[in-house]
N, C-alpha and C. Protein backbone atom coordinates (compact mmCIF):
# COMPACT_ATOMS: atom_id res chain seq x y z
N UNK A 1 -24.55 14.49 26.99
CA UNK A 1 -24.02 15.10 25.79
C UNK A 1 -24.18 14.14 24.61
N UNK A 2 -24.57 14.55 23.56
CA UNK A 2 -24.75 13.73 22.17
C UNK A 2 -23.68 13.36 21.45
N UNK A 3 -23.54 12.51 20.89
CA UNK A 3 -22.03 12.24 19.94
C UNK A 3 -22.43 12.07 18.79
N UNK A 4 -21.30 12.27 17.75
CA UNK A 4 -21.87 11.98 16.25
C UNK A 4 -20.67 10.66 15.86
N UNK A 5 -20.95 10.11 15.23
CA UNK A 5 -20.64 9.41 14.46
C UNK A 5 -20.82 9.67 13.09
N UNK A 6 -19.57 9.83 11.84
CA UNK A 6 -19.69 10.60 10.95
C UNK A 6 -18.61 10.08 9.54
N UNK A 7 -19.15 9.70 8.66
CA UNK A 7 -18.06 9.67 7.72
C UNK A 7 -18.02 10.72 6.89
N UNK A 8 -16.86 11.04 5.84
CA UNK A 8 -16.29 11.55 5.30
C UNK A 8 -15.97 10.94 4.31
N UNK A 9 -16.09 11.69 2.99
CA UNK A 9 -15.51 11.29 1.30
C UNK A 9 -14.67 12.09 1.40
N UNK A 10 -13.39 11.50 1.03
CA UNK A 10 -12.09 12.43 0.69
C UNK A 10 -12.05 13.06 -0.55
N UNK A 11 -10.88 13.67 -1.15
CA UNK A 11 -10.76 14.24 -2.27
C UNK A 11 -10.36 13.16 -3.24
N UNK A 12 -9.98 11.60 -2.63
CA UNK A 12 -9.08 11.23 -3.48
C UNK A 12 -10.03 9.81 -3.38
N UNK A 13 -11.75 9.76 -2.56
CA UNK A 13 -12.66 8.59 -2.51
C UNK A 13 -12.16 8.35 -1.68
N UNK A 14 -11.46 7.96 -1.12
CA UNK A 14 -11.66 7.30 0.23
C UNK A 14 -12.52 7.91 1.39
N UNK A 15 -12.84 6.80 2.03
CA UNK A 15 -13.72 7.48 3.20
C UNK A 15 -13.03 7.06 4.48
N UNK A 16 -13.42 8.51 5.46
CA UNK A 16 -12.77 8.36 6.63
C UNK A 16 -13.92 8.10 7.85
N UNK A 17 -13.58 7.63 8.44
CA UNK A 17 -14.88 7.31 9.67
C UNK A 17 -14.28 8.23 10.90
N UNK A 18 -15.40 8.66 11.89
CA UNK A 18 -14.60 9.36 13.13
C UNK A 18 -15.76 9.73 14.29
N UNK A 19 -15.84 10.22 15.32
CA UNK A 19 -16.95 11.02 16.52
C UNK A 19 -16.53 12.25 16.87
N UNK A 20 -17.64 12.56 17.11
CA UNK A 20 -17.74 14.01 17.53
C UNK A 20 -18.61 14.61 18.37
N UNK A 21 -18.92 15.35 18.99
CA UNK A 21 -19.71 16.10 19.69
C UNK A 21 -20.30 17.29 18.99
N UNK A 22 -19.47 17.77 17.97
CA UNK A 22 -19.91 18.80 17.39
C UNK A 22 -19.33 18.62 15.67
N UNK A 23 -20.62 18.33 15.06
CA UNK A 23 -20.03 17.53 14.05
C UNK A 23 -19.51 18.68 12.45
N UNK A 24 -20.48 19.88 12.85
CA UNK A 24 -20.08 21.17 11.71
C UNK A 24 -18.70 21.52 12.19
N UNK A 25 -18.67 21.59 13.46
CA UNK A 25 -17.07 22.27 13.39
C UNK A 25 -15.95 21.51 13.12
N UNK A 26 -16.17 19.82 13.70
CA UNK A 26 -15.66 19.06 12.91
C UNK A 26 -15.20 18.73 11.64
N UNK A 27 -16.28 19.20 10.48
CA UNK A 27 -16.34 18.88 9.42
C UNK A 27 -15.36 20.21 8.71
N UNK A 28 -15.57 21.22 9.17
CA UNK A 28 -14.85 22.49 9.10
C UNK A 28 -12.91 22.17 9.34
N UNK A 29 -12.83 21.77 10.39
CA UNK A 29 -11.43 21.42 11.43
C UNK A 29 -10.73 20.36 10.18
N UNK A 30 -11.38 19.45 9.41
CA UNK A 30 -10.71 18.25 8.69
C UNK A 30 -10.89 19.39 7.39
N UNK A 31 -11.38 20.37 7.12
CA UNK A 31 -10.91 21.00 5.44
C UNK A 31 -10.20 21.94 5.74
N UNK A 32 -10.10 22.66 7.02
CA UNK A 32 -9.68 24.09 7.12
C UNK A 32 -8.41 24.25 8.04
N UNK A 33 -8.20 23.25 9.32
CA UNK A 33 -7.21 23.53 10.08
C UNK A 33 -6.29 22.28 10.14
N UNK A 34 -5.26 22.37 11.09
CA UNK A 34 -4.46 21.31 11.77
C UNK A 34 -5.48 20.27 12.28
N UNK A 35 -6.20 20.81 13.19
CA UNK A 35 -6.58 19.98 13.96
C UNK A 35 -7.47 18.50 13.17
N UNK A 36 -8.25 19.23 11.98
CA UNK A 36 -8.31 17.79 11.30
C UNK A 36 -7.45 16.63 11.34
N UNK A 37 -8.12 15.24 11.27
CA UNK A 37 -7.11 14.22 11.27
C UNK A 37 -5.86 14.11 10.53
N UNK A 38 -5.06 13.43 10.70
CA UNK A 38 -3.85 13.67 10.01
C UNK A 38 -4.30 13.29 8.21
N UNK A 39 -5.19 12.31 8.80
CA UNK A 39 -5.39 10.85 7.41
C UNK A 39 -5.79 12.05 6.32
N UNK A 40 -7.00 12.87 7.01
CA UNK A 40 -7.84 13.74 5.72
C UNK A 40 -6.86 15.20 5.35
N UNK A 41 -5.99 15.37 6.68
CA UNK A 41 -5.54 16.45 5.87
C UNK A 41 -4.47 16.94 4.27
N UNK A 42 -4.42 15.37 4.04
CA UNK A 42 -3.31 15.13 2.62
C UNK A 42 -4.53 14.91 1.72
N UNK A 43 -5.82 14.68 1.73
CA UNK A 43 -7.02 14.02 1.14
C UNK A 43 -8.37 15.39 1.36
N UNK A 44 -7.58 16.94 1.07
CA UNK A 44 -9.18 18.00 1.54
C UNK A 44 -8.57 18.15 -0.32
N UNK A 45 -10.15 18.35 -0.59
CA UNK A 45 -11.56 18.37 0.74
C UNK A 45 -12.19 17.48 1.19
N UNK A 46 -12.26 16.92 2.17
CA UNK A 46 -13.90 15.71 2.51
C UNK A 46 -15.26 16.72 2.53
N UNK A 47 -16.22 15.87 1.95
CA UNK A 47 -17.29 15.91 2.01
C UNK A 47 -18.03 14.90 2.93
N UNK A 48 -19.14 15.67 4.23
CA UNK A 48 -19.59 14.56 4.79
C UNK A 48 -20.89 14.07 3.60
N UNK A 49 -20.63 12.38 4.35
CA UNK A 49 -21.57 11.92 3.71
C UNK A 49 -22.61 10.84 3.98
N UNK A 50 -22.25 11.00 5.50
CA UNK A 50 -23.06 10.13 6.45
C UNK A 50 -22.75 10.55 7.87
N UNK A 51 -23.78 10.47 8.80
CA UNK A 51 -23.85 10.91 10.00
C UNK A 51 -24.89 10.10 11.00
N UNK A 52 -24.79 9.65 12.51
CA UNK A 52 -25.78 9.45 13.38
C UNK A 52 -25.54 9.47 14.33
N UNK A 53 -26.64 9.87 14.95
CA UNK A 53 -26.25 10.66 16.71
C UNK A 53 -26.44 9.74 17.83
N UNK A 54 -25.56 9.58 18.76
CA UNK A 54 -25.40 8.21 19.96
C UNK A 54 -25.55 9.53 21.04
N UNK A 55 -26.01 8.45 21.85
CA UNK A 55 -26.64 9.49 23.28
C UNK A 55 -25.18 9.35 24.32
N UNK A 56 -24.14 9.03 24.08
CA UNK A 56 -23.09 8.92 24.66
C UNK A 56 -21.68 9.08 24.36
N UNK A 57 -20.42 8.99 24.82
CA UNK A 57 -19.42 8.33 24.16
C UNK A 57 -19.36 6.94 23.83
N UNK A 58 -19.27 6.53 25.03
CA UNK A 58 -19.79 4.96 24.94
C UNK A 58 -20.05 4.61 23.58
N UNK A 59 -21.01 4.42 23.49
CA UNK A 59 -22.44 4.07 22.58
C UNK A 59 -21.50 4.28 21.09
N UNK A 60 -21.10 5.65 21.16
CA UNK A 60 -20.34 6.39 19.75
C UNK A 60 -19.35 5.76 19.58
N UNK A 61 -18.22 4.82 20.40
CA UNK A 61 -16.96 4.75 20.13
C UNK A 61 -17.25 3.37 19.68
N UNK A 62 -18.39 2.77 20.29
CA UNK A 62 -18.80 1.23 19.81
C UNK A 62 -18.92 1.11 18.49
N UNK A 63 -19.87 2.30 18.68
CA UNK A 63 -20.46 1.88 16.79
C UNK A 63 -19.81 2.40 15.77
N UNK A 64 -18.51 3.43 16.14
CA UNK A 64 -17.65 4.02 15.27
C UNK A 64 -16.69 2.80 14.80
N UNK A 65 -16.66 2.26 15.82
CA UNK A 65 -15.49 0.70 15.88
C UNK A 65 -16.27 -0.04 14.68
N UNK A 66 -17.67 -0.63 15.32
CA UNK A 66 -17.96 -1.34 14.21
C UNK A 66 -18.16 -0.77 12.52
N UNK A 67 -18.33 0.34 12.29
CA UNK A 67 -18.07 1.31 10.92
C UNK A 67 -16.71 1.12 10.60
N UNK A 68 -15.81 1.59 10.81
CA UNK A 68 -14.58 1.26 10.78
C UNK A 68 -14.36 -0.41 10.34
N UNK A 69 -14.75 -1.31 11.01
CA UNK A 69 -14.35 -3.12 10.80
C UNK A 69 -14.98 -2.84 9.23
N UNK A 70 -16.26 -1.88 8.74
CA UNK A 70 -16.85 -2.21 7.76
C UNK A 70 -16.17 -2.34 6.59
N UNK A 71 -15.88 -3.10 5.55
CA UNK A 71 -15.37 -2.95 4.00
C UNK A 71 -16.12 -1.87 3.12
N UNK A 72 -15.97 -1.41 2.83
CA UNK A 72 -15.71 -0.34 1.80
C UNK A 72 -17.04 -0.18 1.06
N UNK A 73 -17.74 -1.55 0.62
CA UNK A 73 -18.40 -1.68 -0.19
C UNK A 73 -20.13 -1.69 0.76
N UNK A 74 -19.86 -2.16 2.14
CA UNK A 74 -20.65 -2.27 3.10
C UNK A 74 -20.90 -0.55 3.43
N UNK A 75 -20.02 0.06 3.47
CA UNK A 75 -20.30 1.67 3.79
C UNK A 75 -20.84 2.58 3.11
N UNK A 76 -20.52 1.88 2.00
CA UNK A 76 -21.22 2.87 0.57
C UNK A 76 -22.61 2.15 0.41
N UNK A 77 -23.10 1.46 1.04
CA UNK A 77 -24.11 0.55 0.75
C UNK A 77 -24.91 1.45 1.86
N UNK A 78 -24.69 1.52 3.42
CA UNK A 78 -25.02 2.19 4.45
C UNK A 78 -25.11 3.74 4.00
N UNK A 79 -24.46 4.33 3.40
CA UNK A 79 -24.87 6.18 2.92
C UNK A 79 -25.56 5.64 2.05
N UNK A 80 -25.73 5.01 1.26
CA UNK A 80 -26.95 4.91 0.05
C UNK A 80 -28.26 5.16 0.91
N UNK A 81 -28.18 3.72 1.93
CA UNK A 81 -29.51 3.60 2.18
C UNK A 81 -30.04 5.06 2.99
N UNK A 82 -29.12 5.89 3.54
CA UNK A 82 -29.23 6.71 4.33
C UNK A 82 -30.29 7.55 3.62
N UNK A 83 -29.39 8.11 2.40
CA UNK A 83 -29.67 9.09 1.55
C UNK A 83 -30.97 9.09 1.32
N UNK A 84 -31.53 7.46 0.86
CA UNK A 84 -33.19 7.20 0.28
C UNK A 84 -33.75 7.14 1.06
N UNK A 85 -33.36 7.35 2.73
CA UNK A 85 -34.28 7.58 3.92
C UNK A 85 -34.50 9.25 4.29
N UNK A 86 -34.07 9.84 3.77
CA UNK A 86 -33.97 11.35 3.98
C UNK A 86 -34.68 12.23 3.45
């Protein structure tokens, strides 16, 4: 099964980091229901604004960890480069 690894722009800039398996319904679940995280549901709408797919959990929870350790300025640096690869 594939995992996503995925951030999120809040309504208020902040960005949220998180995994998934299914990353549209995800993205849906954090603007539309409960089940979104607690963090984004005081902060809809998020917009995703970065995404990449790990062939595992494993693999996903590693590199979600290390996204997460990232500063702020390091993440927005990482969706930049994304964007001009696309």
């Amino acid at each position: 099964m594939d995992w996503w690894i995925y951030i999120l722009c809040c309504s208020d800039g902040t960005l949220y980091t998180g995994i998934t398996t299914n990353l549209e319904r995800r993205v849906v679940e954090h603007n539309d229901s409960n089940r979104g995280a607690k963090y984004t549901r005081s902060r809809r709408p998020v917009q995703l604004v970065y995404s990449e797919l790990q062939t595992n959990r494993s693999q996903a929870s590693k590199r979600e960890y290390a996204l997460k350790k990232m500063c702020r300025i390091e993440k927005l640096n990482l969706i930049e480069r994304n964007k001009r690869n696309l």
